[in-house]
C-alpha atoms as a PDB file:
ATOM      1  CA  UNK A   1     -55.342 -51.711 112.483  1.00  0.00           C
ATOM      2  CA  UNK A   2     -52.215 -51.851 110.460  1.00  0.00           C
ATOM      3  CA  UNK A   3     -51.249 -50.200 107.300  1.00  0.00           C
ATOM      4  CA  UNK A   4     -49.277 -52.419 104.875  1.00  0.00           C
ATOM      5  CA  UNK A   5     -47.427 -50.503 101.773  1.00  0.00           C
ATOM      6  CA  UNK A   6     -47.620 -52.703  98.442  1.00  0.00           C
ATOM      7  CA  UNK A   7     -44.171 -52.192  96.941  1.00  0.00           C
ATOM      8  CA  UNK A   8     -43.136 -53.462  93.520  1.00  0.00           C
ATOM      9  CA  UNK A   9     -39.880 -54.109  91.419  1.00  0.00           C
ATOM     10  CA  UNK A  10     -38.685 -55.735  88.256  1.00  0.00           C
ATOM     11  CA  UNK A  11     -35.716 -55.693  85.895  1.00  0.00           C
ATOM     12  CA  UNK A  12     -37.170 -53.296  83.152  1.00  0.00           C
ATOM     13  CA  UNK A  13     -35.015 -53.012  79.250  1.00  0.00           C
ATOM     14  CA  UNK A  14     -35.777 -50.281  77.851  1.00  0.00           C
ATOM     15  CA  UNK A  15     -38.852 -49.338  79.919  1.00  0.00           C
ATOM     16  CA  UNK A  16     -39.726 -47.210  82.409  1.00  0.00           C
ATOM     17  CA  UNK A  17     -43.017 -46.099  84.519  1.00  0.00           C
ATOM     18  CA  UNK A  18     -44.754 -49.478  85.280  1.00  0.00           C
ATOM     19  CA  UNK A  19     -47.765 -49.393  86.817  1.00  0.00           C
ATOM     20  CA  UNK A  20     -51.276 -51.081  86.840  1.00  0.00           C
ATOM     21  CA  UNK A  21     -53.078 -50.252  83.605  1.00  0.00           C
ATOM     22  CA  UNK A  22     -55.346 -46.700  84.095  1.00  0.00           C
ATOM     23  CA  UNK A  23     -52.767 -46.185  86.720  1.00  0.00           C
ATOM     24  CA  UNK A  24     -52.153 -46.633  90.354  1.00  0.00           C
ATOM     25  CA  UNK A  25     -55.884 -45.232  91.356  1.00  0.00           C
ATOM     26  CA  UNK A  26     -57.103 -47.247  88.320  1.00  0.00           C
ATOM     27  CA  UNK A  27     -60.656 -48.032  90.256  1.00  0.00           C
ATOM     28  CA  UNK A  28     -60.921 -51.362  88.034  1.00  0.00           C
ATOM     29  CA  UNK A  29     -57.542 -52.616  88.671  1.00  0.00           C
ATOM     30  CA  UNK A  30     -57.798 -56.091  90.681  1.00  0.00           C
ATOM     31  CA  UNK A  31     -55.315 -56.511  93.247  1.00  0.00           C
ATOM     32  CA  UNK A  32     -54.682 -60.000  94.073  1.00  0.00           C
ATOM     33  CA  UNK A  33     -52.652 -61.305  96.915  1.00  0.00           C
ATOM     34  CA  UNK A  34     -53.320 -63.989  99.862  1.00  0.00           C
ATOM     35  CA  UNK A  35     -54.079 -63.094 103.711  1.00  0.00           C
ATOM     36  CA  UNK A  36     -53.434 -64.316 107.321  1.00  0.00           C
ATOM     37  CA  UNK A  37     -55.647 -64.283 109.753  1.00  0.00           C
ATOM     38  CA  UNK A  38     -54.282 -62.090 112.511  1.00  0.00           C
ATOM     39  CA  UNK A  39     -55.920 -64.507 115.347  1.00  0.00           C
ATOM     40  CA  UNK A  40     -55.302 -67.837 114.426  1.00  0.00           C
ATOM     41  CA  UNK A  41     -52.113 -67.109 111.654  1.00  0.00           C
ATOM     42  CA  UNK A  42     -54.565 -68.804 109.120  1.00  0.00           C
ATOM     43  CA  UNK A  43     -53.188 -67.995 105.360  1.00  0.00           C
ATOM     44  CA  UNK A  44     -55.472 -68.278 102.422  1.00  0.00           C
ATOM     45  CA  UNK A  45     -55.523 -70.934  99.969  1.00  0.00           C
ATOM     46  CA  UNK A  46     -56.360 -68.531  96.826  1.00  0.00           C
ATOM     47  CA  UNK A  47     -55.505 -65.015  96.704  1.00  0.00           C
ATOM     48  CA  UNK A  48     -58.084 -62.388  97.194  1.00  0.00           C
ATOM     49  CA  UNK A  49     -59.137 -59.560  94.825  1.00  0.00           C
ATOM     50  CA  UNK A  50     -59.447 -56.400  95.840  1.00  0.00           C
ATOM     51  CA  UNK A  51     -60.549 -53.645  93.923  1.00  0.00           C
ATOM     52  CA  UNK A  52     -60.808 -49.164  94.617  1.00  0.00           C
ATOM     53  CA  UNK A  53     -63.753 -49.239  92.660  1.00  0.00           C
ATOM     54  CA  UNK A  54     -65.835 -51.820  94.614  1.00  0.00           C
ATOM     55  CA  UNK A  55     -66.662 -51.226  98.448  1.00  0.00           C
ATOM     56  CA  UNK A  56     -68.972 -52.484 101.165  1.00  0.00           C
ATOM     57  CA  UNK A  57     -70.537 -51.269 103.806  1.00  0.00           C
ATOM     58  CA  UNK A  58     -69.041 -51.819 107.457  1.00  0.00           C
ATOM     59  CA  UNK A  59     -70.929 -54.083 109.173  1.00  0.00           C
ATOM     60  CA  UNK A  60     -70.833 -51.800 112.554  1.00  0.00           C
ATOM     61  CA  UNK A  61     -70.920 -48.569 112.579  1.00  0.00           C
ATOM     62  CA  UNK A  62     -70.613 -46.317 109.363  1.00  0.00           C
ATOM     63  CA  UNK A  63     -68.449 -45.930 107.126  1.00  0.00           C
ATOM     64  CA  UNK A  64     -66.840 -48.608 103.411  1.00  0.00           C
ATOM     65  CA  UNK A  65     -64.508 -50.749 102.944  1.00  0.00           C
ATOM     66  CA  UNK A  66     -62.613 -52.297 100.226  1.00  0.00           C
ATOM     67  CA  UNK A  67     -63.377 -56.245 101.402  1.00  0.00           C
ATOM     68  CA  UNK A  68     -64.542 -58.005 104.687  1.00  0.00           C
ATOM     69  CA  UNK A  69     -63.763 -61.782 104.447  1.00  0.00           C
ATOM     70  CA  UNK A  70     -63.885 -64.307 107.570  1.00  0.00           C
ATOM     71  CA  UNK A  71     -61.188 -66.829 108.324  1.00  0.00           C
ATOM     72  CA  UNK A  72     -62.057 -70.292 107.132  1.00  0.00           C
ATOM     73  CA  UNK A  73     -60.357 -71.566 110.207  1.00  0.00           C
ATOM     74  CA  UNK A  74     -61.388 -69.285 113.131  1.00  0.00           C
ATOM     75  CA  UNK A  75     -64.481 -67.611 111.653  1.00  0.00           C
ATOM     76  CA  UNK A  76     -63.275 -63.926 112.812  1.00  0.00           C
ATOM     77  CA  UNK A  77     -64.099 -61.425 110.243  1.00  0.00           C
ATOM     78  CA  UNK A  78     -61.671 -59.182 109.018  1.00  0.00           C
ATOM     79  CA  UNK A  79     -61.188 -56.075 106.991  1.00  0.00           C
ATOM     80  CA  UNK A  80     -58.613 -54.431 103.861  1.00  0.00           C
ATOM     81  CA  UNK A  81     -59.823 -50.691 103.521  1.00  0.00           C
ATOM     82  CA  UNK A  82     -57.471 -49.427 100.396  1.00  0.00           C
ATOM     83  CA  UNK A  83     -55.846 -46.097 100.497  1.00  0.00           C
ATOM     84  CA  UNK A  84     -54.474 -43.789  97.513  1.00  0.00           C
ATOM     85  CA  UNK A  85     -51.761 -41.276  97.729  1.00  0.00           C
ATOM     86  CA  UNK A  86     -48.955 -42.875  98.422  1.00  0.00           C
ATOM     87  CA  UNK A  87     -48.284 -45.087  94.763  1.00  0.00           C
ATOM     88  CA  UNK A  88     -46.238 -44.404  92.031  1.00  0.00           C
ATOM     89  CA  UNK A  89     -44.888 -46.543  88.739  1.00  0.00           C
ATOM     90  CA  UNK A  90     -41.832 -47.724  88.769  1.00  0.00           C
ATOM     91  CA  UNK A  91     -38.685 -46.220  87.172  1.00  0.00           C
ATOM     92  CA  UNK A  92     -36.688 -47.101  85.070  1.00  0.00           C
ATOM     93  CA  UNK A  93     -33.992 -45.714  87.879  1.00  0.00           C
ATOM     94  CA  UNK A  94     -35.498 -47.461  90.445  1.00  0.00           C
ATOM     95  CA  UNK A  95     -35.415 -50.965  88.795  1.00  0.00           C
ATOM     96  CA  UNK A  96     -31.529 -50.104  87.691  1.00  0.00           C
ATOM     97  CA  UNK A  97     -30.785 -49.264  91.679  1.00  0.00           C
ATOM     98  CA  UNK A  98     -32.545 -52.674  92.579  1.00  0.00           C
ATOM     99  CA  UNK A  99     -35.459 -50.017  94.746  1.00  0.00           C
ATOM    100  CA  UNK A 100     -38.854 -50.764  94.525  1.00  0.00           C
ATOM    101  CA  UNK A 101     -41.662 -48.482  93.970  1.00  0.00           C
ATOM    102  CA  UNK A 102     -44.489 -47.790  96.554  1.00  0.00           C
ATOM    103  CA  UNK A 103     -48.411 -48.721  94.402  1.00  0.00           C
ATOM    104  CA  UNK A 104     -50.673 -49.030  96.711  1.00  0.00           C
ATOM    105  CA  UNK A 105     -51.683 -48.799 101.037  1.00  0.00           C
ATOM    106  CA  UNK A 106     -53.951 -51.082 102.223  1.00  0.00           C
ATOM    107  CA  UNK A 107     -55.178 -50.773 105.967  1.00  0.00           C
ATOM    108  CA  UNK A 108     -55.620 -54.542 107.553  1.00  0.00           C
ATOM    109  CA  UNK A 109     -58.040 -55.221 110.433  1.00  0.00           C
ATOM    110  CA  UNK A 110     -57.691 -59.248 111.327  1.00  0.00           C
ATOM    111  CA  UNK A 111     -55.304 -60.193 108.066  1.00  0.00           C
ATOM    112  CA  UNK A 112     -52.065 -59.235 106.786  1.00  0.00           C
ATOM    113  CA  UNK A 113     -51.742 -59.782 103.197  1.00  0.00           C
ATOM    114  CA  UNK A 114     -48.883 -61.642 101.408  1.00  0.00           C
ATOM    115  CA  UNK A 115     -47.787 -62.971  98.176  1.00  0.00           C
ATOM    116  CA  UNK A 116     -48.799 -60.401  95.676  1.00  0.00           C
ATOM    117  CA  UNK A 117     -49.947 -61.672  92.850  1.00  0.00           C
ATOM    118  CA  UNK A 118     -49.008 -59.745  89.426  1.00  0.00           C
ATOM    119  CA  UNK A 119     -52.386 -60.384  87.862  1.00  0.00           C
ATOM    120  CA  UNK A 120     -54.343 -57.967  85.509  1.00  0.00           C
ATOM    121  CA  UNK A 121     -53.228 -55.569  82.782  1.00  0.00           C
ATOM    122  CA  UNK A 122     -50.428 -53.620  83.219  1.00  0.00           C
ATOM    123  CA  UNK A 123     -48.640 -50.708  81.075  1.00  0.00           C
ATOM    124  CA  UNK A 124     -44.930 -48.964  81.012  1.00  0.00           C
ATOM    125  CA  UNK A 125     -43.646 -46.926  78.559  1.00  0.00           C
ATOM    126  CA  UNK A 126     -40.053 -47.161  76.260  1.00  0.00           C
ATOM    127  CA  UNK A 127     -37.453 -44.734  77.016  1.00  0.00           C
ATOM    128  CA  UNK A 128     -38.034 -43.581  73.929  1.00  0.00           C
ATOM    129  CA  UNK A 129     -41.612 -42.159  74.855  1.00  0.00           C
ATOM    130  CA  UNK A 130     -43.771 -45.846  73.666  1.00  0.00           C
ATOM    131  CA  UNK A 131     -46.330 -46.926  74.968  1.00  0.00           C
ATOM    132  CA  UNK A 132     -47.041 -50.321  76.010  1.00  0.00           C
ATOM    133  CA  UNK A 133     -50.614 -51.409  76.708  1.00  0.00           C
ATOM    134  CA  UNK A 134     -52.468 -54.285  78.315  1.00  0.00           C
ATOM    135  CA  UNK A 135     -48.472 -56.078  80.031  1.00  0.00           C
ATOM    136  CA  UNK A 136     -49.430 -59.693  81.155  1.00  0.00           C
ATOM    137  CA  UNK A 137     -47.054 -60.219  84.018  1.00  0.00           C
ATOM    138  CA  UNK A 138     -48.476 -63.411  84.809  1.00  0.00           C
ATOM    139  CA  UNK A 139     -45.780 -65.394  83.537  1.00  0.00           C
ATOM    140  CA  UNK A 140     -42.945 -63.374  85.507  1.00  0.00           C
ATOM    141  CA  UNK A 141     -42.089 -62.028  82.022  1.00  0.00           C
ATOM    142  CA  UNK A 142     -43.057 -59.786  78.918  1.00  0.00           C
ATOM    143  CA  UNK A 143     -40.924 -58.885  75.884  1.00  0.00           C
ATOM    144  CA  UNK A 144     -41.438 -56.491  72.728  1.00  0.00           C
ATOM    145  CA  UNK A 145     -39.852 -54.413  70.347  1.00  0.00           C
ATOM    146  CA  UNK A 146     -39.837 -50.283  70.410  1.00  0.00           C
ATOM    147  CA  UNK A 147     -40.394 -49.685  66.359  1.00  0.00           C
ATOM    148  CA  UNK A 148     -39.792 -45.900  66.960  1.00  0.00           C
ATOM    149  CA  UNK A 149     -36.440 -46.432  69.173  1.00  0.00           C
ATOM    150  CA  UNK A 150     -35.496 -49.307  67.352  1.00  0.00           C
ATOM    151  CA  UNK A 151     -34.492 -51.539  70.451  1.00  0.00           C
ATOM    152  CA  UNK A 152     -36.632 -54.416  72.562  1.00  0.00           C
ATOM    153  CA  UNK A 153     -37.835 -54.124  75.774  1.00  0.00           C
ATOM    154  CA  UNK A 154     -38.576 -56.858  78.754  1.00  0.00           C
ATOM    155  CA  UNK A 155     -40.032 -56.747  81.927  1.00  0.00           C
ATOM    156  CA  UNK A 156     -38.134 -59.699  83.886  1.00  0.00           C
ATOM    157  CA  UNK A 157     -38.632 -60.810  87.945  1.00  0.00           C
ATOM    158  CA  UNK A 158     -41.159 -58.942  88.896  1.00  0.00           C
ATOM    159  CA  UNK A 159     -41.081 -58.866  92.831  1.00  0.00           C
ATOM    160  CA  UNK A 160     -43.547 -57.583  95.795  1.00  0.00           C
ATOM    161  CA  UNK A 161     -43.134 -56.843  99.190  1.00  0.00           C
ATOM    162  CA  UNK A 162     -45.865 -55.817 101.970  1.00  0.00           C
ATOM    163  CA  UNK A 163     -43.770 -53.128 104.722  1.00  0.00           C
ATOM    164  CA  UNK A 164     -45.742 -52.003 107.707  1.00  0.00           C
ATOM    165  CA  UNK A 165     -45.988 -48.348 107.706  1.00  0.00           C
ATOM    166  CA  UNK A 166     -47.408 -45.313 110.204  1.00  0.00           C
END
């Protein structure tokens, strides 16, 4: 078993506090990244979706998790059990200082993800206090105007990195 920290950064104008929409415990939020098989070093063709909000049973013993998948190649099963706490948005600070932001744990029996994928809705807000609803990062980039502080605002390079962690 070995915890993996999602962390994310961009280059945010003008914005501050990105993070999945509903937040970073939003239980409908689909997390999508790739895996590799801890056996065989297998990696995923598609990424995987993973959500807080849906869970299965283990097959031994008792006890959820978030998804069990088996290795096309090697057939071993494998588990990502997702754990909240530890995820915040990210600054507006942090993106100036180049840091990223921790969003989300994910404990990894048999896989370790990679290549987060910045798929569903996200949200941020201006400096000025806007709010910005329903961000497609999809296309590595989103750009608006703030009406009420009467400047625009992009999200630009959004990056993610998996760290082991205790």
């Amino acid at each position: 078993m070995v915890n993996f920290l999602l962390a994310i950064t961009a280059e945010l104008e003008n914005l501050t506090n990105l993070q999945p929409q509903g937040g970073c415990t939003d239980p409908d939020f689909p997390y999508h990244f790739k895996l590799k098989c801890g056996n065989c070093g297998e990696i995923t063709q598609k990424e995987t979706c993973v959500i807080l909000g849906g869970t299965v049973p283990l097959p031994i013993g008792k006890g959820t998790t978030h998804l069990i998948q088996k290795c096309k190649f090697c057939s071993r099963d494998g588990t990502v059990t997702m754990i909240t706490g530890r995820g915040r948005p990210l600054t507006h600070g942090d993106s100036q200082a180049g840091k990223y932001a921790p969003l989300m744990l994910f404990e990894c029996r048999g896989f370790e993800p990679l290549d987060f994928a910045f798929l569903g809705e996200w949200q941020a807000e201006s400096l000025e206090g806007t709010k910005f609803e329903g961000i497609d990062l999809s296309g590595d980039e989103f750009a608006d105007y703030d009406e009420k502080g009467e400047y625009p605002v992009m999200i630009s390079n959004p990056r993610a990195t998996f760290n082991v962690v205790k």
